[in-house]
Structures are given as C-alpha cells and as structure tokens.
N, C-alpha and C. Protein backbone atom coordinates (compact mmCIF):
# COMPACT_ATOMS: atom_id res chain seq x y z
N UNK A 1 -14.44 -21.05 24.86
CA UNK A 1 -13.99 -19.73 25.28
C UNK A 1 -12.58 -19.84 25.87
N UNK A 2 -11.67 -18.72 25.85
CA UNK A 2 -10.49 -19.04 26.23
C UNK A 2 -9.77 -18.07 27.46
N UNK A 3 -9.19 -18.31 27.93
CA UNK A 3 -9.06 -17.24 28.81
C UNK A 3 -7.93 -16.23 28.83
N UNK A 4 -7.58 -16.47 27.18
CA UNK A 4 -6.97 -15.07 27.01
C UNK A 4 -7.64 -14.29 26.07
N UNK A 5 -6.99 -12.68 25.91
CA UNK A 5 -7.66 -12.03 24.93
C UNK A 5 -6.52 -12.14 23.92
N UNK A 6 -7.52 -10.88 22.86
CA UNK A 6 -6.53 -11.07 21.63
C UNK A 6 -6.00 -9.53 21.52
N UNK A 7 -4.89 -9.37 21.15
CA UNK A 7 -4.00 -7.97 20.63
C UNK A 7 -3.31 -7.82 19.90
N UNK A 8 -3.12 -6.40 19.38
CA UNK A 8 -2.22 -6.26 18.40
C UNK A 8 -1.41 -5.24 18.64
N UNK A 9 -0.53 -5.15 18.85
CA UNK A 9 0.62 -4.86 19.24
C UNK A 9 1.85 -3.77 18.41
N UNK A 10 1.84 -2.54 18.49
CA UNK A 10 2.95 -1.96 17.90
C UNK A 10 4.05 -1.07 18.62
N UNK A 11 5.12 -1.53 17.87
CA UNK A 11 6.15 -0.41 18.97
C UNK A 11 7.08 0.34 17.60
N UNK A 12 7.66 1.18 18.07
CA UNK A 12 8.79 1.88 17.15
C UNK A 12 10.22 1.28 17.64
N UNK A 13 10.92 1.47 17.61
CA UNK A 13 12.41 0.76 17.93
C UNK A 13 13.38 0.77 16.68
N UNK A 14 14.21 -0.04 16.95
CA UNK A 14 15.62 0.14 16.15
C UNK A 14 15.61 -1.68 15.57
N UNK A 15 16.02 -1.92 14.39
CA UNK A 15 16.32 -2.95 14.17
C UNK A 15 18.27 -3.44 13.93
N UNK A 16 18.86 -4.59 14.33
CA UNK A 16 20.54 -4.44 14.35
C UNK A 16 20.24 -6.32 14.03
N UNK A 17 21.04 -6.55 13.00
CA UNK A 17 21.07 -7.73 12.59
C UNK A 17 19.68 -8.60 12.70
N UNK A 18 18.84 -8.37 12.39
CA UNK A 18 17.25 -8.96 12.21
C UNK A 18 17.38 -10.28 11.96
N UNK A 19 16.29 -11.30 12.35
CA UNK A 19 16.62 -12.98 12.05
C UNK A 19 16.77 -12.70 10.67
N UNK A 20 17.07 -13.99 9.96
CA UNK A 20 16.84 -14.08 8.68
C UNK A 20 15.59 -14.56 8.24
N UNK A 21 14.95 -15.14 8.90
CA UNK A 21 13.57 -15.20 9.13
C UNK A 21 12.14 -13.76 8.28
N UNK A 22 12.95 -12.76 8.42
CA UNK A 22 12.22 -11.35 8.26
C UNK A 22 13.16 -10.79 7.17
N UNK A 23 12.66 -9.73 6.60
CA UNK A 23 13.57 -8.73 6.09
C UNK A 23 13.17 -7.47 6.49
N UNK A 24 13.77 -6.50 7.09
CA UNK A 24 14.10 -4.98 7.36
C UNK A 24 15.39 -4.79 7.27
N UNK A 25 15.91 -3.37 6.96
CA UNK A 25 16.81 -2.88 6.82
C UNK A 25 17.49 -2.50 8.16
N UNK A 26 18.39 -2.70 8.74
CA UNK A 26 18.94 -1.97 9.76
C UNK A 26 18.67 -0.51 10.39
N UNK A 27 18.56 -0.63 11.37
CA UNK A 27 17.65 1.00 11.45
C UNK A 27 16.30 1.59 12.26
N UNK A 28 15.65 2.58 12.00
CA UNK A 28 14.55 2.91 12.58
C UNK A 28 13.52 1.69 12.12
N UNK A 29 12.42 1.21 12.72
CA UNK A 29 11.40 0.82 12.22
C UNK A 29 10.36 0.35 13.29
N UNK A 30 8.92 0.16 12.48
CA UNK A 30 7.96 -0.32 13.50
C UNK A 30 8.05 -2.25 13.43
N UNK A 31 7.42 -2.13 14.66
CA UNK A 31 6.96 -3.75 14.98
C UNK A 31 6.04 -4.61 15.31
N UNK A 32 4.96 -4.84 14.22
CA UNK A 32 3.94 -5.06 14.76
C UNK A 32 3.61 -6.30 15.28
N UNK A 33 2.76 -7.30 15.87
CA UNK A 33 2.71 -8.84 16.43
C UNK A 33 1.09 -8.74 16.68
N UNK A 34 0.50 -10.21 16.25
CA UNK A 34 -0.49 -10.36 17.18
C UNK A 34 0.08 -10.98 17.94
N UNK A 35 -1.00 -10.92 19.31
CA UNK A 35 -0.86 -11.72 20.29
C UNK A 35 -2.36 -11.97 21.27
N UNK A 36 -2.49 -13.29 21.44
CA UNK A 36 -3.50 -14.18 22.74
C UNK A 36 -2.18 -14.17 24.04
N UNK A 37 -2.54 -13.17 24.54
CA UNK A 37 -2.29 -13.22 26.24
C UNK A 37 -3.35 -12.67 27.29
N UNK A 38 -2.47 -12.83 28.36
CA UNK A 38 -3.71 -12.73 29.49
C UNK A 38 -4.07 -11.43 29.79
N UNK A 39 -3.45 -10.47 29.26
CA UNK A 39 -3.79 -8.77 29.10
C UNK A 39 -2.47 -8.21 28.26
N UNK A 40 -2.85 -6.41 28.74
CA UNK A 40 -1.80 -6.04 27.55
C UNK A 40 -0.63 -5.66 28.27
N UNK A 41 -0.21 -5.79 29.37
CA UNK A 41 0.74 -5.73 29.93
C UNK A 41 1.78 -7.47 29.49
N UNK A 42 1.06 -8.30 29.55
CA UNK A 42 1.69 -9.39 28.90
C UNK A 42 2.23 -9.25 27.22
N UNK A 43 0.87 -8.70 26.34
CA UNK A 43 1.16 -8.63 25.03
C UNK A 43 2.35 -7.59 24.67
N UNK A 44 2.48 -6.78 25.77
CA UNK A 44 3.59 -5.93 25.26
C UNK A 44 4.71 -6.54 25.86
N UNK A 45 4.89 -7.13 26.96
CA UNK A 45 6.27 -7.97 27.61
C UNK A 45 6.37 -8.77 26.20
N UNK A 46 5.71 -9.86 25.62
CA UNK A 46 5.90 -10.86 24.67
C UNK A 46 6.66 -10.03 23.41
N UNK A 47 6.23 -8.59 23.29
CA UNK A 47 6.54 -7.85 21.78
C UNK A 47 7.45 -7.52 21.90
N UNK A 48 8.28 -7.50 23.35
CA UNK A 48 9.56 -6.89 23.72
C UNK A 48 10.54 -8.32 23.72
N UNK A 49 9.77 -8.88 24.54
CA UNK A 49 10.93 -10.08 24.39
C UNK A 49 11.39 -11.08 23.04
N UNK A 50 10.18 -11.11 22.33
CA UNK A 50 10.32 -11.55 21.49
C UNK A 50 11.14 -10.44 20.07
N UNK A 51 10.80 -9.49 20.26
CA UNK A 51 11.68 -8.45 19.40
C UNK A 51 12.95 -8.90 19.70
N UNK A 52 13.70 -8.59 20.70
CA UNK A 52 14.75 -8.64 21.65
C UNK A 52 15.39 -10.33 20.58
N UNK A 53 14.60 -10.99 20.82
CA UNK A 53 15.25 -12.01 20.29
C UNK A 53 15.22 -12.27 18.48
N UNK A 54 14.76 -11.62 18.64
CA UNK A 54 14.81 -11.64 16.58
C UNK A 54 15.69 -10.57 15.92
N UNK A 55 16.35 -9.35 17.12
CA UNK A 55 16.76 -8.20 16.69
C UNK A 55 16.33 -6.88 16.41
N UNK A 56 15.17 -6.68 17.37
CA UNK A 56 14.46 -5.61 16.89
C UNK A 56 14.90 -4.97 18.69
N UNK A 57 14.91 -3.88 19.01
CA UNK A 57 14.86 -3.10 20.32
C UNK A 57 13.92 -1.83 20.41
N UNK A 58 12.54 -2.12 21.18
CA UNK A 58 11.94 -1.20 21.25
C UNK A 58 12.12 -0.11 21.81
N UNK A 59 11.83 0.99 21.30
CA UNK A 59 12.04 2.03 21.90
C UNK A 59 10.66 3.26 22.29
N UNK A 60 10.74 3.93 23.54
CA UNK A 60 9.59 4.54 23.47
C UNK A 60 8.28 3.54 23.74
N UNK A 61 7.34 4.12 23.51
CA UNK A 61 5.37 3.66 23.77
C UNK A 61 5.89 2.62 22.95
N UNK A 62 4.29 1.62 23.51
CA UNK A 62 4.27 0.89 22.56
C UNK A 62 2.57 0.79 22.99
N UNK A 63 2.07 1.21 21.77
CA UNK A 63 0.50 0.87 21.15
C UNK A 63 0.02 -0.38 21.00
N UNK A 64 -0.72 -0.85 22.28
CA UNK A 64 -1.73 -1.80 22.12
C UNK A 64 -3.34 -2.12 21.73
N UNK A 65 -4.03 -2.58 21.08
CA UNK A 65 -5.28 -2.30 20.51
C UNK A 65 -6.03 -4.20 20.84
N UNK A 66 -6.99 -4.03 21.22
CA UNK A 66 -7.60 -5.37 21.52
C UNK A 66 -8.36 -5.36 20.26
N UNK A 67 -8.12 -6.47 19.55
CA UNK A 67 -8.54 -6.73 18.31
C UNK A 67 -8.70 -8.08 17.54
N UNK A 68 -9.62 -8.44 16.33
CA UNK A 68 -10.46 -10.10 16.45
C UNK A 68 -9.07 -10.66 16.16
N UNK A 69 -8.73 -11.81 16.11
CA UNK A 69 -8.24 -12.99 15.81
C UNK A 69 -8.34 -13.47 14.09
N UNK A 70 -7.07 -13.62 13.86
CA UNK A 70 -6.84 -14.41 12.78
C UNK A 70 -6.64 -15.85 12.88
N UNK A 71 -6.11 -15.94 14.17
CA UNK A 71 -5.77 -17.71 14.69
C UNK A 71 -6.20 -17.68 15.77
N UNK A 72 -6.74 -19.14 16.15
CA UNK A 72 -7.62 -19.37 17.64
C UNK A 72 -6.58 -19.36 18.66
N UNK A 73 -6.90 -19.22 19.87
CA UNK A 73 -6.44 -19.47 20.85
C UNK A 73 -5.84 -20.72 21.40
N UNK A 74 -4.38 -21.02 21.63
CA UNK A 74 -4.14 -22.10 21.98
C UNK A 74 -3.45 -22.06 23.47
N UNK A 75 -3.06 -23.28 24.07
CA UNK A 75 -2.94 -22.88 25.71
C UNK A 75 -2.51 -22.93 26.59
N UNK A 76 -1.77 -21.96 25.71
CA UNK A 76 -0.49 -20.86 25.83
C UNK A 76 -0.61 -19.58 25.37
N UNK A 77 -0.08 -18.61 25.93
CA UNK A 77 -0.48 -16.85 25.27
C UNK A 77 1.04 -17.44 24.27
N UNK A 78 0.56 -16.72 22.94
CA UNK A 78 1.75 -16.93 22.02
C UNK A 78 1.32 -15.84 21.14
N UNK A 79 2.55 -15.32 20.38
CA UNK A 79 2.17 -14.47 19.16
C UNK A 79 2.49 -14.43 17.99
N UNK A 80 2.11 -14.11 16.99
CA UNK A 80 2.27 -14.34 15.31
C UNK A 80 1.63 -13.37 14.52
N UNK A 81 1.94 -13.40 13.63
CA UNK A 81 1.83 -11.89 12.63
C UNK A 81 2.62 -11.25 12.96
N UNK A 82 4.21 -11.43 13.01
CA UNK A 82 5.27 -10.41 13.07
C UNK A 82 5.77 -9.61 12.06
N UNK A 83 5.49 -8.20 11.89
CA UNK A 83 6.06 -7.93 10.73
C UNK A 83 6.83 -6.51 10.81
N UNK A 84 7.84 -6.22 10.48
CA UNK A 84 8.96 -4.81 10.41
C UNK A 84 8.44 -4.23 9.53
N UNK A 85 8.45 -2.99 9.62
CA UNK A 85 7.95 -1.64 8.75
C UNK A 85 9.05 -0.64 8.91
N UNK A 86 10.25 -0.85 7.78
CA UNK A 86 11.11 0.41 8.31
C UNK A 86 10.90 2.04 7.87
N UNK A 87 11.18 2.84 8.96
CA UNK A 87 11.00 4.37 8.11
C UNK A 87 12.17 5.03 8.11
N UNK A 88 12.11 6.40 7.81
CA UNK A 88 12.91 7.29 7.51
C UNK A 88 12.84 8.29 8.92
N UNK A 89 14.03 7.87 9.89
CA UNK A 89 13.96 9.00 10.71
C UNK A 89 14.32 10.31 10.72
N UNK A 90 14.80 10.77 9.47
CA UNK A 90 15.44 11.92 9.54
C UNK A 90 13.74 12.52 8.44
N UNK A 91 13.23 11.53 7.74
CA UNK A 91 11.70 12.47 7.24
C UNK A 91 10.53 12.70 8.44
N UNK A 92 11.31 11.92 9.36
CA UNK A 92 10.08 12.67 10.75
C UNK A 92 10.55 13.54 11.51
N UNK A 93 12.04 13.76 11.60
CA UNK A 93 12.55 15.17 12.28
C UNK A 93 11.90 16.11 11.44
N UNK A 94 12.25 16.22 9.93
CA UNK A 94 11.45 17.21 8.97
C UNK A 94 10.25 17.00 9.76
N UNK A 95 9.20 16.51 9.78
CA UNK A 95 7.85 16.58 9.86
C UNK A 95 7.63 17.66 11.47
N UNK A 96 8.32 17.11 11.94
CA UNK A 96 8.46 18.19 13.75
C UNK A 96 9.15 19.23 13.61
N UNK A 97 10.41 19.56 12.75
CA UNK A 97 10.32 20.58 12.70
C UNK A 97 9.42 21.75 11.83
N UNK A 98 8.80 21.14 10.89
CA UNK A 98 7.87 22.09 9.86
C UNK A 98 6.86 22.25 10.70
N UNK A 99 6.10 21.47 11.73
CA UNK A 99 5.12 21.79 12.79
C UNK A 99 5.71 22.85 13.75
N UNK A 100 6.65 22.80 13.84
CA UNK A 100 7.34 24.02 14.84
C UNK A 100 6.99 25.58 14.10
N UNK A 101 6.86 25.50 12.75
CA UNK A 101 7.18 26.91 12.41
C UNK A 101 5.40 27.27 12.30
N UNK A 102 4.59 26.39 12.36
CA UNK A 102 3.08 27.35 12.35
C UNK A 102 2.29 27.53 13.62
C-alpha cells in the first residue's frame, strides 16, 4: 500500500514554445497529467509546475478527479501521462455567445 493517492489532472492554459518532447501548437490548450501525490492540492501544484517547465501556463480551474493507476506507485509523488489537447478559442466564444441569445 502506498501512501499516496492517484489523480488525474486537467487544466486549460496557454501553450508558448512547448518542450520538444510534446507536440501542440502555440496557443489555447488543455493539459492533462497523471499523478501519485499526497492529495490534490499537491497534484495540481505538480501540473502547474511541471507545465511551467515544459511551456504550458495554466490558466483558470484546474479539474482534479481521483482515479486507478496505470503505473504503481513509487517513493516519490511523480507524474506521467502528459498530454496537450489544443482548441479553438475563438469556437468557444461562438459557443457563449449563441448560449446568450436563448
């Protein structure tokens, strides 16, 4: 048994020169990570700092979900499964404003 949990982790943010490590486009996008830490106040510090250092800057909430494990626990809180999802911010202004008119 270990004495961290497991999470998964998403934020929205901006991506500006991304490692080369990843590919996203410059721009709006999501960020997702697992992570084994000691709660979700940790798993989201780790999604920030570690964004921060790959080039991603969160912005706004960030959605945490306690959820199973793909990799065991080792002992250290660490995270993996990083992956960028870029969108279209100007197709979600459309989307808020077309909710405005009903």
């Amino acid at each position: 048994m270990s004495e961290f949990q497991h999470f998964t982790v998403l934020a929205e943010g901006m991506v500006a020169d991304l490692d080369s490590d990843f590919q996203c486009p410059d721009g709006p996008a999501f960020m997702t990570m697992k992570a084994w830490a000691t709660d979700a106040d940790e798993a989201a510090d780790m999604l920030i700092q570690i964004g921060k250092h790959l080039g991603f800057h969160a912005i706004g909430e960030l959605q945490i979900f306690i959820t199973d494990s793909e990799q065991p626990p080792e002992p250290q809180p660490y995270g993996y499964g990083i992956n960028f999802t870029p969108f279209d911010d100007d197709a979600m202004d459309d989307d808020e404003d077309s909710s405005e008119l009903h």
